[in-house]
C-alpha atoms as a PDB file:
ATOM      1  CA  UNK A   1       0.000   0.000   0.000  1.00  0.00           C
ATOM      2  CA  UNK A   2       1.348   3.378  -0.937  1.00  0.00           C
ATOM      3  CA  UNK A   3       2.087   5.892   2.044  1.00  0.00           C
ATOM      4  CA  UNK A   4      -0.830   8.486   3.079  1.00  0.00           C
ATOM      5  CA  UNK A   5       1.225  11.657   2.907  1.00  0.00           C
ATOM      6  CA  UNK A   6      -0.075  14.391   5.197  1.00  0.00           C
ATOM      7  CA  UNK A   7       1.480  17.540   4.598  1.00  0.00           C
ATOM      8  CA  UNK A   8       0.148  20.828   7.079  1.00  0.00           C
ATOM      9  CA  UNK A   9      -1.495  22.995   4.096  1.00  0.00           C
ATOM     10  CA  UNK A  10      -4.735  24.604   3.064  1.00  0.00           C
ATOM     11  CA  UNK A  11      -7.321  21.417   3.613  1.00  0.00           C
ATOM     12  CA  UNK A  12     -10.580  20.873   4.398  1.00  0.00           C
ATOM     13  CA  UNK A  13     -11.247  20.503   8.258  1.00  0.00           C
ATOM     14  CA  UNK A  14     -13.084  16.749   9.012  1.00  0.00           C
ATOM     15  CA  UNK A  15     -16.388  17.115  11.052  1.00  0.00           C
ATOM     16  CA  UNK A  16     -16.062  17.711  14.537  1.00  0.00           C
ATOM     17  CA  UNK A  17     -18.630  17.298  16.875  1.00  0.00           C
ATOM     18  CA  UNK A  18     -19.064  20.641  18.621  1.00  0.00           C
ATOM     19  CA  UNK A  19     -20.046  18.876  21.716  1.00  0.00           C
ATOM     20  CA  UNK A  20     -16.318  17.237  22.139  1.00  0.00           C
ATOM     21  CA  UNK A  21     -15.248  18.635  25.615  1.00  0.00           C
ATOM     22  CA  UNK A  22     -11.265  19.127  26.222  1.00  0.00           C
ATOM     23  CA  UNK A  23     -10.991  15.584  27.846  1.00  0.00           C
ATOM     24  CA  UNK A  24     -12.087  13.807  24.810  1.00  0.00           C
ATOM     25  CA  UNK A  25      -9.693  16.062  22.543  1.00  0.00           C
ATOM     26  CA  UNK A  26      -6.582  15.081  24.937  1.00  0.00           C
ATOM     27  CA  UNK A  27      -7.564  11.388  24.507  1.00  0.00           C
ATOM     28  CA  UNK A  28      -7.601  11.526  20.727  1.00  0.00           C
ATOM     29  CA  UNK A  29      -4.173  13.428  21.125  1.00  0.00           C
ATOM     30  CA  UNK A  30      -2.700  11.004  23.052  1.00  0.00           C
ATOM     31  CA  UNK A  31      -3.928   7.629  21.158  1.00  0.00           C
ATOM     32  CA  UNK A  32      -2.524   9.650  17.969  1.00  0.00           C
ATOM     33  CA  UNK A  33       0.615  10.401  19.165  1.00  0.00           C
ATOM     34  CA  UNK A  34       1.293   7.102  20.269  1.00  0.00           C
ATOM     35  CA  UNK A  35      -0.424   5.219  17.391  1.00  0.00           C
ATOM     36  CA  UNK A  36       0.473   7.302  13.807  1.00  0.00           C
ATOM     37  CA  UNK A  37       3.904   7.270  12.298  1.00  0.00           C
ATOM     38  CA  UNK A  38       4.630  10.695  11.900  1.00  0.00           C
ATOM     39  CA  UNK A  39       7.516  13.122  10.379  1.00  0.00           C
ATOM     40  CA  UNK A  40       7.042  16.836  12.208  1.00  0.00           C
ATOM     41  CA  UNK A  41       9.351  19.803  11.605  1.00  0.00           C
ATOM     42  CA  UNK A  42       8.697  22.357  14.483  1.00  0.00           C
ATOM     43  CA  UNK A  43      10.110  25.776  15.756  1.00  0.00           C
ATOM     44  CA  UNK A  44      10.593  26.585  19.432  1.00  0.00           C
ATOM     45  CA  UNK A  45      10.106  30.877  19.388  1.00  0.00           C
ATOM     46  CA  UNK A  46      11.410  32.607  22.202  1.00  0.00           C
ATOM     47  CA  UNK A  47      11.088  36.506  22.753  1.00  0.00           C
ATOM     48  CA  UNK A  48      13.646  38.067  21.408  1.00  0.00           C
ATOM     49  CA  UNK A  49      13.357  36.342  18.117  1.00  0.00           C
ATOM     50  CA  UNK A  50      15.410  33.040  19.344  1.00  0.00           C
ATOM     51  CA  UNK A  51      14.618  30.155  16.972  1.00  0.00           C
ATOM     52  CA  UNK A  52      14.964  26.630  17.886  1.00  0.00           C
ATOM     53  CA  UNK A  53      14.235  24.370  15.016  1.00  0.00           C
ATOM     54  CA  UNK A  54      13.720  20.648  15.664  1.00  0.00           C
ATOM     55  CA  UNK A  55      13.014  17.220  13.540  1.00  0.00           C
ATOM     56  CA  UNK A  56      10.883  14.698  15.422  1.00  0.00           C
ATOM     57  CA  UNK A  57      10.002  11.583  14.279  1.00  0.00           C
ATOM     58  CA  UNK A  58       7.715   8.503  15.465  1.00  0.00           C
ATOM     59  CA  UNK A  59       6.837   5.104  14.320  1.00  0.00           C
ATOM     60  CA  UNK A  60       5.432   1.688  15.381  1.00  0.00           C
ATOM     61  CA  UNK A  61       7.102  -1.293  13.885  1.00  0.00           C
ATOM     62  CA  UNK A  62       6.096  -4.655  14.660  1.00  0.00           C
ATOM     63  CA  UNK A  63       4.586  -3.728  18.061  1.00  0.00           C
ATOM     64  CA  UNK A  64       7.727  -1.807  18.635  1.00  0.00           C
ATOM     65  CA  UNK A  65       7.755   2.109  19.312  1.00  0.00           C
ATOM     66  CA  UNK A  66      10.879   3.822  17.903  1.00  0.00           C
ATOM     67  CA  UNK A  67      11.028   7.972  18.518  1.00  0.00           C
ATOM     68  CA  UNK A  68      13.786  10.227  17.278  1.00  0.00           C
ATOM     69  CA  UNK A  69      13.908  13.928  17.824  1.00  0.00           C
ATOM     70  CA  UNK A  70      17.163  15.884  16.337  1.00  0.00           C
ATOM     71  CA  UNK A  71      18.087  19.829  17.313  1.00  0.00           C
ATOM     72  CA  UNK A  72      19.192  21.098  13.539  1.00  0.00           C
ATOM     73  CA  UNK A  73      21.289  24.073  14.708  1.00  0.00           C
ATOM     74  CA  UNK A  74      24.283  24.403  16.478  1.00  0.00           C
ATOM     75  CA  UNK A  75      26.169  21.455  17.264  1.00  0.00           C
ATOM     76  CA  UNK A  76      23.578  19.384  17.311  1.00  0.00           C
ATOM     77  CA  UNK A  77      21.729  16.762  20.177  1.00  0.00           C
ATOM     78  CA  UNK A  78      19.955  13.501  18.829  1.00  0.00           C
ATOM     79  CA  UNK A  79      17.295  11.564  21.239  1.00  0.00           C
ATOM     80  CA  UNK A  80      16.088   8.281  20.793  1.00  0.00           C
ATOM     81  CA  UNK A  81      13.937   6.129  22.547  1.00  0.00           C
ATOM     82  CA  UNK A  82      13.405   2.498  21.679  1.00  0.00           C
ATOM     83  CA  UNK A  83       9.973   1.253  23.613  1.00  0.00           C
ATOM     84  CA  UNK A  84      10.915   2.675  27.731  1.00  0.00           C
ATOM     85  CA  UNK A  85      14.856   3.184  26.774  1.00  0.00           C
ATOM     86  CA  UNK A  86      15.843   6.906  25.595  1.00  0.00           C
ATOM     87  CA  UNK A  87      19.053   7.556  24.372  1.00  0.00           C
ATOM     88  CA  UNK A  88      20.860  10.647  24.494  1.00  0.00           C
ATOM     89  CA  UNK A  89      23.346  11.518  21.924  1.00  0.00           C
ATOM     90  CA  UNK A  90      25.651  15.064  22.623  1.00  0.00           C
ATOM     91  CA  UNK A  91      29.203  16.378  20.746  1.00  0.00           C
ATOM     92  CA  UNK A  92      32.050  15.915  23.694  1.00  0.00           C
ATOM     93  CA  UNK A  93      29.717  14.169  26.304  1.00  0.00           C
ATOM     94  CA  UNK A  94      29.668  10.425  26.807  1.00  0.00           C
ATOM     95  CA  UNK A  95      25.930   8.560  25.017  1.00  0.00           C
ATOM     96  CA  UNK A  96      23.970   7.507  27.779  1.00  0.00           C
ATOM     97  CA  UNK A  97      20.435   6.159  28.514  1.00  0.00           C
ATOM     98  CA  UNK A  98      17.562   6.205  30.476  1.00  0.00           C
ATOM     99  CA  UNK A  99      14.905   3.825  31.574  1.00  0.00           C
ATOM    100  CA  UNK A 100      11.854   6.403  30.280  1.00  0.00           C
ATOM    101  CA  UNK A 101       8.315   5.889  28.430  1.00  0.00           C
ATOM    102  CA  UNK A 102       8.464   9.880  26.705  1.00  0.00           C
ATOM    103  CA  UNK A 103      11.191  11.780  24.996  1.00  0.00           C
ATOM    104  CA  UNK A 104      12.151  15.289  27.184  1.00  0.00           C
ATOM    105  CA  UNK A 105      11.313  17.417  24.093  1.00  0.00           C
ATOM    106  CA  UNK A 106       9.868  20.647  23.241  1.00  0.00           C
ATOM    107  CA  UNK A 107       6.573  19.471  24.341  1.00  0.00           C
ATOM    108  CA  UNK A 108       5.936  17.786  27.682  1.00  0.00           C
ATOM    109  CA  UNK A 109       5.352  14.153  26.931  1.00  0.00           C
ATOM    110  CA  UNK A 110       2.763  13.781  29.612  1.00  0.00           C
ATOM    111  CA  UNK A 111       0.727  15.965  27.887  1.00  0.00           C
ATOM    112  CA  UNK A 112       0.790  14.317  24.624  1.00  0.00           C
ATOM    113  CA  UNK A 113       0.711  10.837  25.663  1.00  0.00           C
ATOM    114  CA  UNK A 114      -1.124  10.803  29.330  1.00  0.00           C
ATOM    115  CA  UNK A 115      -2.978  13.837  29.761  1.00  0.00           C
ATOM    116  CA  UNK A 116      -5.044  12.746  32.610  1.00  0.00           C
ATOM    117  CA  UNK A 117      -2.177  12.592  34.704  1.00  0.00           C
ATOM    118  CA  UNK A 118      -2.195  16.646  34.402  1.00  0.00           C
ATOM    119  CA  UNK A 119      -5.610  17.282  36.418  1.00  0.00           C
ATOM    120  CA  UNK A 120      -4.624  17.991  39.835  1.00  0.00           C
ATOM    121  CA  UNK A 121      -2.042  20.238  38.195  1.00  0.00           C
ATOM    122  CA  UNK A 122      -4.273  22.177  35.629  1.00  0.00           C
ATOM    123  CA  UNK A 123      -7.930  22.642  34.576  1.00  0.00           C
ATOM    124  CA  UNK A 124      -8.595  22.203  30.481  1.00  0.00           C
ATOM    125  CA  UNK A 125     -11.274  24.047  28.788  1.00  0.00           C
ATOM    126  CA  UNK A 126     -12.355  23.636  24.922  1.00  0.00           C
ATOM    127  CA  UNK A 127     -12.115  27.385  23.622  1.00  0.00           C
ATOM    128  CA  UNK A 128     -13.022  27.037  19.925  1.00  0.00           C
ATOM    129  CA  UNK A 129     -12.182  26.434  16.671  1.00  0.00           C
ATOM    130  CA  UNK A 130      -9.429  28.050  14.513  1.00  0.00           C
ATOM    131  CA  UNK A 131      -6.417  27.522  11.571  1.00  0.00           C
ATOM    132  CA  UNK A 132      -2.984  27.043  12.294  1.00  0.00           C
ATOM    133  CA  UNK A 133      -0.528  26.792   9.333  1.00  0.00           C
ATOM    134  CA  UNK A 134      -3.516  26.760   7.176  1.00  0.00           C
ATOM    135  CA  UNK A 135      -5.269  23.917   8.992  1.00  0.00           C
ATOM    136  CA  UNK A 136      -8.638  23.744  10.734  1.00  0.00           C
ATOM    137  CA  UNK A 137      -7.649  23.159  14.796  1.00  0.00           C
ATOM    138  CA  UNK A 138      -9.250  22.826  17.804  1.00  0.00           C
ATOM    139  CA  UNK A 139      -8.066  25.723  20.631  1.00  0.00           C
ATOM    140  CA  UNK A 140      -7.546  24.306  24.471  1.00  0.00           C
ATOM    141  CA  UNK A 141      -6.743  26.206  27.483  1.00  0.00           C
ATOM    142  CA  UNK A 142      -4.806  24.801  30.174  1.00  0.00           C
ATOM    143  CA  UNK A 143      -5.253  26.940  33.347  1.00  0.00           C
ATOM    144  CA  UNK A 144      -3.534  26.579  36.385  1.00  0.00           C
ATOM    145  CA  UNK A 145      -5.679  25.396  38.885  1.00  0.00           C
ATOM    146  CA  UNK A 146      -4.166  27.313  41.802  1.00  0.00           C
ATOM    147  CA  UNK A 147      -3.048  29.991  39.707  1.00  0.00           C
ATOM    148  CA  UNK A 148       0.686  29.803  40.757  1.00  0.00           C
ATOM    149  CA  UNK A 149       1.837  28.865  37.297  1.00  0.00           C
ATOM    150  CA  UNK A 150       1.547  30.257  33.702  1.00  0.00           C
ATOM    151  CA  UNK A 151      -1.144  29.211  31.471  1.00  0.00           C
ATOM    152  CA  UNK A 152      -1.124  27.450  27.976  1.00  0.00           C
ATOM    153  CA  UNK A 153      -2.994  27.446  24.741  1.00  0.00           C
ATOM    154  CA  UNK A 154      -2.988  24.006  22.226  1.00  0.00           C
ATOM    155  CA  UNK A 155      -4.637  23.634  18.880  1.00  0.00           C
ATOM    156  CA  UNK A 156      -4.999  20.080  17.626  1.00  0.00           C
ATOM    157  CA  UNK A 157      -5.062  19.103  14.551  1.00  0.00           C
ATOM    158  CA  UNK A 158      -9.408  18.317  13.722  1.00  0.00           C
ATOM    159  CA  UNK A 159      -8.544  16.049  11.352  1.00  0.00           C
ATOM    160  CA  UNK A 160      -5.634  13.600  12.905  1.00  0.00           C
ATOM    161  CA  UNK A 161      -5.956  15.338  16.285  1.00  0.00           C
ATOM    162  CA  UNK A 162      -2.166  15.550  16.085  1.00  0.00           C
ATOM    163  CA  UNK A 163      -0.667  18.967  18.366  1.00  0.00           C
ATOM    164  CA  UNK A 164       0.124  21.806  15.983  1.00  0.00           C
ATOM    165  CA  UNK A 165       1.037  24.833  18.562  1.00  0.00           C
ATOM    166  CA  UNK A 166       0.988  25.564  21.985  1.00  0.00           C
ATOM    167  CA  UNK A 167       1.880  28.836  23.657  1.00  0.00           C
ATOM    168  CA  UNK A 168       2.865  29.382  26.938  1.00  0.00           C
ATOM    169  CA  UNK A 169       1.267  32.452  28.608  1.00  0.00           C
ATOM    170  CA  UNK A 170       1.925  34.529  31.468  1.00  0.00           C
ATOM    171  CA  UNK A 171      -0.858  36.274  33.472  1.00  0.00           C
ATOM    172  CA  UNK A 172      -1.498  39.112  31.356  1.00  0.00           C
ATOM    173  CA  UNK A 173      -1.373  36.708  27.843  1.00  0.00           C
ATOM    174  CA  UNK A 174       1.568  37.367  26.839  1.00  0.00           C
ATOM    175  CA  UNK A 175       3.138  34.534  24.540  1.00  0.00           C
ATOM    176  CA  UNK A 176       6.301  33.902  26.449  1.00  0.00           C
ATOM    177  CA  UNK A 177       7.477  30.878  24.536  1.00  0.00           C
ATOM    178  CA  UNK A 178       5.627  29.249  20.828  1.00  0.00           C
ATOM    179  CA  UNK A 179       6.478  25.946  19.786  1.00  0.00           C
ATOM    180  CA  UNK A 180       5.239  25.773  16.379  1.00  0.00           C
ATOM    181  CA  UNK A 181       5.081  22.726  13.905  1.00  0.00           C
ATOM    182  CA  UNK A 182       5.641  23.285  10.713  1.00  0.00           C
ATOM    183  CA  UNK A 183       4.946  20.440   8.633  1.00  0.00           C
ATOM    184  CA  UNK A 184       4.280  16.926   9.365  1.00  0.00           C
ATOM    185  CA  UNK A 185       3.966  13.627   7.047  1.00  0.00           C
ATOM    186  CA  UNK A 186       1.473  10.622   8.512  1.00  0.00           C
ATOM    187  CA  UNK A 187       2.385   7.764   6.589  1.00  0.00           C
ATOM    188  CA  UNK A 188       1.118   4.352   6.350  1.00  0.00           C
ATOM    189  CA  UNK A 189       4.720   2.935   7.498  1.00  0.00           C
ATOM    190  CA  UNK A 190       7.189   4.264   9.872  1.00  0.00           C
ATOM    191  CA  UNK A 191       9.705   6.120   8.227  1.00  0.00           C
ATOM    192  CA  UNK A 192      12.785   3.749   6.802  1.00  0.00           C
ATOM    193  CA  UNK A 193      15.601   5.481   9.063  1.00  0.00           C
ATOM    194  CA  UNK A 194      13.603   4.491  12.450  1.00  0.00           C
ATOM    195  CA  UNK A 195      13.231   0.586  10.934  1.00  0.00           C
ATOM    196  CA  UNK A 196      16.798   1.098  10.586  1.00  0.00           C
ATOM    197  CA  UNK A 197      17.799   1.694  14.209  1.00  0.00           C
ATOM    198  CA  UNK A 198      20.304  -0.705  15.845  1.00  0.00           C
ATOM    199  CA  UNK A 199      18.836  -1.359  19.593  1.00  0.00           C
ATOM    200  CA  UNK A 200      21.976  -3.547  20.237  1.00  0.00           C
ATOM    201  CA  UNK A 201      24.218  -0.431  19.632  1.00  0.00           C
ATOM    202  CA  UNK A 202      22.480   2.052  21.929  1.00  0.00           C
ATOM    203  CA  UNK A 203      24.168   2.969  25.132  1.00  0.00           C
ATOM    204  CA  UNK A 204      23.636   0.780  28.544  1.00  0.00           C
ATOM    205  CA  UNK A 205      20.800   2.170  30.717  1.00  0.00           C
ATOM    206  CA  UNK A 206      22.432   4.727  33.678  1.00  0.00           C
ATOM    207  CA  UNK A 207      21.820   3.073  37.431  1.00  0.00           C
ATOM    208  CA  UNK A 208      20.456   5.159  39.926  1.00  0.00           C
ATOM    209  CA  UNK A 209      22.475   5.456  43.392  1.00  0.00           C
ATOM    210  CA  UNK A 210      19.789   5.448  45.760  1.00  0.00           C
ATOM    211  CA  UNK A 211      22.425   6.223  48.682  1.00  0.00           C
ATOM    212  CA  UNK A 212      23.653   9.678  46.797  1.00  0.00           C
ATOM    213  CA  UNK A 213      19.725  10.295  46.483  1.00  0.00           C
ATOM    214  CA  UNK A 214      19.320  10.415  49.891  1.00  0.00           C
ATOM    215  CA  UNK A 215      22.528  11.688  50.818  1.00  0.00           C
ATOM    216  CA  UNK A 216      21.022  15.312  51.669  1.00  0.00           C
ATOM    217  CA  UNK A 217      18.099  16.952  54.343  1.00  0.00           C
ATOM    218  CA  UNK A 218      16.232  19.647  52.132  1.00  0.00           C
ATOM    219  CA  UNK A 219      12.388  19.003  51.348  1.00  0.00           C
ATOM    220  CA  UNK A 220      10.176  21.500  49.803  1.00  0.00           C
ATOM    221  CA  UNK A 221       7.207  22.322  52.517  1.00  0.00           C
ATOM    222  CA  UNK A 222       5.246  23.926  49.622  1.00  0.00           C
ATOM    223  CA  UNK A 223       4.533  23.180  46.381  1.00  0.00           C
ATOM    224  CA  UNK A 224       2.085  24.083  43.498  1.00  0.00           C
ATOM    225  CA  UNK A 225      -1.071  21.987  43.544  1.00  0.00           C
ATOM    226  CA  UNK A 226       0.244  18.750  41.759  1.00  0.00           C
ATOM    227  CA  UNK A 227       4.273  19.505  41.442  1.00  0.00           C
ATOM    228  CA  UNK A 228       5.852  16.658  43.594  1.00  0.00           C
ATOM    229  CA  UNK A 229       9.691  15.648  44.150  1.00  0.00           C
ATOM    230  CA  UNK A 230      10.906  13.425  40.774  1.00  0.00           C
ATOM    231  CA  UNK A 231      14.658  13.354  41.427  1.00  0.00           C
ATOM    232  CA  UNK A 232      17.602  14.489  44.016  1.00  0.00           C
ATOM    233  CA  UNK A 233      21.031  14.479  43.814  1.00  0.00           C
ATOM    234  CA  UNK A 234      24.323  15.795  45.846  1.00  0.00           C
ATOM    235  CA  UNK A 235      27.615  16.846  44.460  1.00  0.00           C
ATOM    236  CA  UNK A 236      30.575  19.398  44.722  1.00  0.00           C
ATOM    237  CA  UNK A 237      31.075  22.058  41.947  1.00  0.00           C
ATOM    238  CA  UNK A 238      34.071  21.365  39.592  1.00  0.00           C
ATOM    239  CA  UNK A 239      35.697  24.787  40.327  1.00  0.00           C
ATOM    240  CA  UNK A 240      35.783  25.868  43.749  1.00  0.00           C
ATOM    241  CA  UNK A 241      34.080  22.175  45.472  1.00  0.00           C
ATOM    242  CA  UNK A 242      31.234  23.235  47.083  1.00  0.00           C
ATOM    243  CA  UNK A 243      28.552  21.215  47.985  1.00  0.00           C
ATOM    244  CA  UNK A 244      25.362  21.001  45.776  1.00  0.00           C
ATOM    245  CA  UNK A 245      22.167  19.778  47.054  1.00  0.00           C
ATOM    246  CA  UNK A 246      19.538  19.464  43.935  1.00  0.00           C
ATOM    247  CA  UNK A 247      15.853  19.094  43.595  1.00  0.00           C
ATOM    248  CA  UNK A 248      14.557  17.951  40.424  1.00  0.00           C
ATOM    249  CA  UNK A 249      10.153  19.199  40.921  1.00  0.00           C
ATOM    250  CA  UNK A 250       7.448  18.177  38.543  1.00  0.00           C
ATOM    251  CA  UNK A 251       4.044  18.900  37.832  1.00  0.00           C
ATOM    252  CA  UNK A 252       4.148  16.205  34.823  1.00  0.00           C
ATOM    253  CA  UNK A 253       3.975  19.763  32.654  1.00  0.00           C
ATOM    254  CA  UNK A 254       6.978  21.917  33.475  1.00  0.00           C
ATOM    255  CA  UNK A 255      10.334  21.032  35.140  1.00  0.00           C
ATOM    256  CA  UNK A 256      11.803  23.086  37.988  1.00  0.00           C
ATOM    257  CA  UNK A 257      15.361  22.173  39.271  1.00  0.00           C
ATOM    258  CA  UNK A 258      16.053  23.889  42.905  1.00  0.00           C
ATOM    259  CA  UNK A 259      19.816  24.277  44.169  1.00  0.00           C
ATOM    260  CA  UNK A 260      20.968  24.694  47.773  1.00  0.00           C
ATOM    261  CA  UNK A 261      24.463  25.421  48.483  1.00  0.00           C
ATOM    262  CA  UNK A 262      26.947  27.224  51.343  1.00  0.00           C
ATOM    263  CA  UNK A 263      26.666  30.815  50.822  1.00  0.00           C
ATOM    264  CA  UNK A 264      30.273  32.077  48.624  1.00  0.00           C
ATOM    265  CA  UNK A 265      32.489  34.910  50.225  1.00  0.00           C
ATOM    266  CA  UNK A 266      30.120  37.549  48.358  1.00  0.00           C
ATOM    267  CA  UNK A 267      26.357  37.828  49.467  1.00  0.00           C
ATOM    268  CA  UNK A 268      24.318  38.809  46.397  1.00  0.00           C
ATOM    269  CA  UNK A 269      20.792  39.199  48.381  1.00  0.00           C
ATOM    270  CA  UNK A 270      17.642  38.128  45.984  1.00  0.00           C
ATOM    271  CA  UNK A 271      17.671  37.622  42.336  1.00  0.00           C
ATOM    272  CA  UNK A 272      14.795  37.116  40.024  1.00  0.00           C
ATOM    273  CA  UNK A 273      15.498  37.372  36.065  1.00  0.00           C
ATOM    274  CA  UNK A 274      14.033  35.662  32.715  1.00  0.00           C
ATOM    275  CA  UNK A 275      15.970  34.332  30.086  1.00  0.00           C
ATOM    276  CA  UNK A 276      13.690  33.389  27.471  1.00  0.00           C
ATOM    277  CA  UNK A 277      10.714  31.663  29.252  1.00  0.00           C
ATOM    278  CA  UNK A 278      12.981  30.928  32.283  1.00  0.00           C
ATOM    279  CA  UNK A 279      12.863  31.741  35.111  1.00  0.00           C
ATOM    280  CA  UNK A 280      16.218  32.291  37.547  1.00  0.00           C
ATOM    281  CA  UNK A 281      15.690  33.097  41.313  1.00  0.00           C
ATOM    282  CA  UNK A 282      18.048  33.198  43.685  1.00  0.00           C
ATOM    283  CA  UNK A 283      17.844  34.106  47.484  1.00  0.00           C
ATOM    284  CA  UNK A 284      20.006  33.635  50.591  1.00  0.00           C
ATOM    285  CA  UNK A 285      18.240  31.899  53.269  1.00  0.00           C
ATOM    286  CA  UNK A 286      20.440  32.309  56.601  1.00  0.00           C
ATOM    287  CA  UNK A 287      23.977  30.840  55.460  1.00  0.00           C
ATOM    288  CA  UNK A 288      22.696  29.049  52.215  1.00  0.00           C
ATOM    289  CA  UNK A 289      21.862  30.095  48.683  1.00  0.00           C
ATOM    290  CA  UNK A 290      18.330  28.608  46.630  1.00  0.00           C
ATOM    291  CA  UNK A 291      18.403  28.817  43.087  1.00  0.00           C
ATOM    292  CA  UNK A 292      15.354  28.106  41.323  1.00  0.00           C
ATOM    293  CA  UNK A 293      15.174  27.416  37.783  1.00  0.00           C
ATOM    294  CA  UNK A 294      12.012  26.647  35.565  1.00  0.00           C
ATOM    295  CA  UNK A 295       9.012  28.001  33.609  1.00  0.00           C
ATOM    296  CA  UNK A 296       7.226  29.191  36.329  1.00  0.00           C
ATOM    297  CA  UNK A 297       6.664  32.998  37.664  1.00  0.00           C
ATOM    298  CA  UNK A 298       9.206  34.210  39.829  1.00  0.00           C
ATOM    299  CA  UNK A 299       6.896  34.738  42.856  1.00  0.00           C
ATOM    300  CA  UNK A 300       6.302  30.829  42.798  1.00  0.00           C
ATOM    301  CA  UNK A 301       9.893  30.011  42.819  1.00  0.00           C
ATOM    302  CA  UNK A 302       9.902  32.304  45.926  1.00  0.00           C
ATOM    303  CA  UNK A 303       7.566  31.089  47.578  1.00  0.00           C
ATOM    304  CA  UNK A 304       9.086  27.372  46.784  1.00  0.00           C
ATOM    305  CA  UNK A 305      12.653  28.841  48.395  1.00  0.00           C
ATOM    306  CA  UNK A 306      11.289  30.269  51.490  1.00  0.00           C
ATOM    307  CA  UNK A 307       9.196  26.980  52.301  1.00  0.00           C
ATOM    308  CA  UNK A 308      12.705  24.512  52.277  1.00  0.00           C
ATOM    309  CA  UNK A 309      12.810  22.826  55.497  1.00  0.00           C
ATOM    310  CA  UNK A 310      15.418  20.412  56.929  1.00  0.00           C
ATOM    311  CA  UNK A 311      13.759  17.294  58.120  1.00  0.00           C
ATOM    312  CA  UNK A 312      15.603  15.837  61.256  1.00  0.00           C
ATOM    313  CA  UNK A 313      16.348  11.955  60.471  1.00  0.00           C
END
């Protein structure tokens, strides 16, 4: 059978039922992201004009789920994930892989692929209908439920239901960041390079040291509604050897990585600046420095930093 090429043009829209809520929209989303060998070419805009192009590409092959998504500028980063294994491939930094179900791309993978999992983070509501690159979408807001994050907008796809922008919006709605795809090919069979991947030749899976996770005291004692602990490690700077204790926080849609560490011979007091759709906070708390980094307003990464406790073994 030939390939079904699907190319993002002027189309007609399929028939939507106008009764669809959100929930049903994010279910179609995730079945097609997971089902439909695709080929998507997508930009990440930043203010500032900062362009981030991408190649991402999925297929199923003989029950098998093969992903590759490829950074085209600069010196390029390759990420592949074979079923739960993702590979990382960087210039001057040793392969490695993970044990992992979702690629950490442009667009949160629990979003595209288990939506559900987002509720006691965020609140979705079906907006309307309107074009994107010349196709007929579907518009969903994602609202923070307990407002201490930044909002999003997603238009689907109404014919494959596949994700064809999403804009990340501070309180005001102001587009701080735009992924944007640009084209994308659904074809009958996976593409040939992905049939072609050697799983034998992909780096071992990294072990987890349970004893450095717990090496260190610090616990958030608030966090937005949803946002729990994922990941926390301890070790010393490479230049001056200072001890780093690291919180890696989820809310299954945005990251946030919080630092503690011995406060240097110069104090710097508080620090809150944006690069991008970052944010970087930074505050002294009695002899120790927090830095907070993630897409998140800077008054939440405050309140995040003032609420570390030590908890007494």
């Amino acid at each position: 059978m030939a390939p079904f090429l699907f190319y993002i043009s002027a189309a007609s829209a399929a028939d939507v039922d106008s009764e669809t809520d959100a929930r049903q929209w994010l279910g179609n989303m995730a079945q097609a992201m997971q089902s439909l060998n695709y080929d998507m070419s997508l930009v990440i805009l930043q203010p500032g004009g900062t362009v981030e192009p991408y190649r991402w590409r999925h297929g199923v092959i003989d029950g098998k789920t093969v992903e590759h998504l490829s950074m085209l500028n600069g010196p390029g980063r390759d990420v592949v994930r074979v079923d739960n294994v993702v590979s990382y491939f960087e210039p001057n930094v040793p392969a490695f892989s993970i044990h992992s179900t979702s690629i950490n791309g442009p667009i949160s993978g629990t979003l595209l692929r288990n939506p559900s999992a987002l509720t006691a983070s965020y609140d979705f509501v079906l907006v309307g209908r309107s074009r994107v690159a010349g196709r007929a979408t579907q518009q969903i807001r994602i609202i923070s439920r307990d407002k201490s994050r930044y909002g999003y907008s997603l238009w689907l796809d109404q014919e494959t239901s596949l994700p064809l922008k999403l804009d990340m919006l501070d309180s005001q709605g102001k587009v701080l960041e735009q992924v944007q795809i640009t084209s994308v090919a659904v074809t009958v069979n996976a593409e040939e390079s992905l049939q072609n991947v050697d799983v034998a030749n992909l780096p071992e899976v990294l072990i987890a040291n349970p004893a450095a996770a717990n090496a260190h005291r610090w616990y958030a004692g608030w966090l937005p509604d949803g946002m729990e602990e994922i990941m926390r490690d301890r070790h010393r700077l490479p230049v001056t050897g200072a001890p780093v204790d690291y919180l890696l926080l989820s809310d299954g849609l945005i990251d946030v990585s919080v630092y503690v560490q011995p406060v240097g011979d110069a104090t710097t007091g508080e620090q809150a600046f944006r690069v991008g759709s970052d944010t970087y906070f930074s505050t002294q708390i009695g002899q120790l420095t927090v830095t907070i980094v993630g897409k998140l307003p800077p008054q939440t990464a405050n309140r995040i930093a003032q609420s570390l406790v030590v908890k007494v073994p």
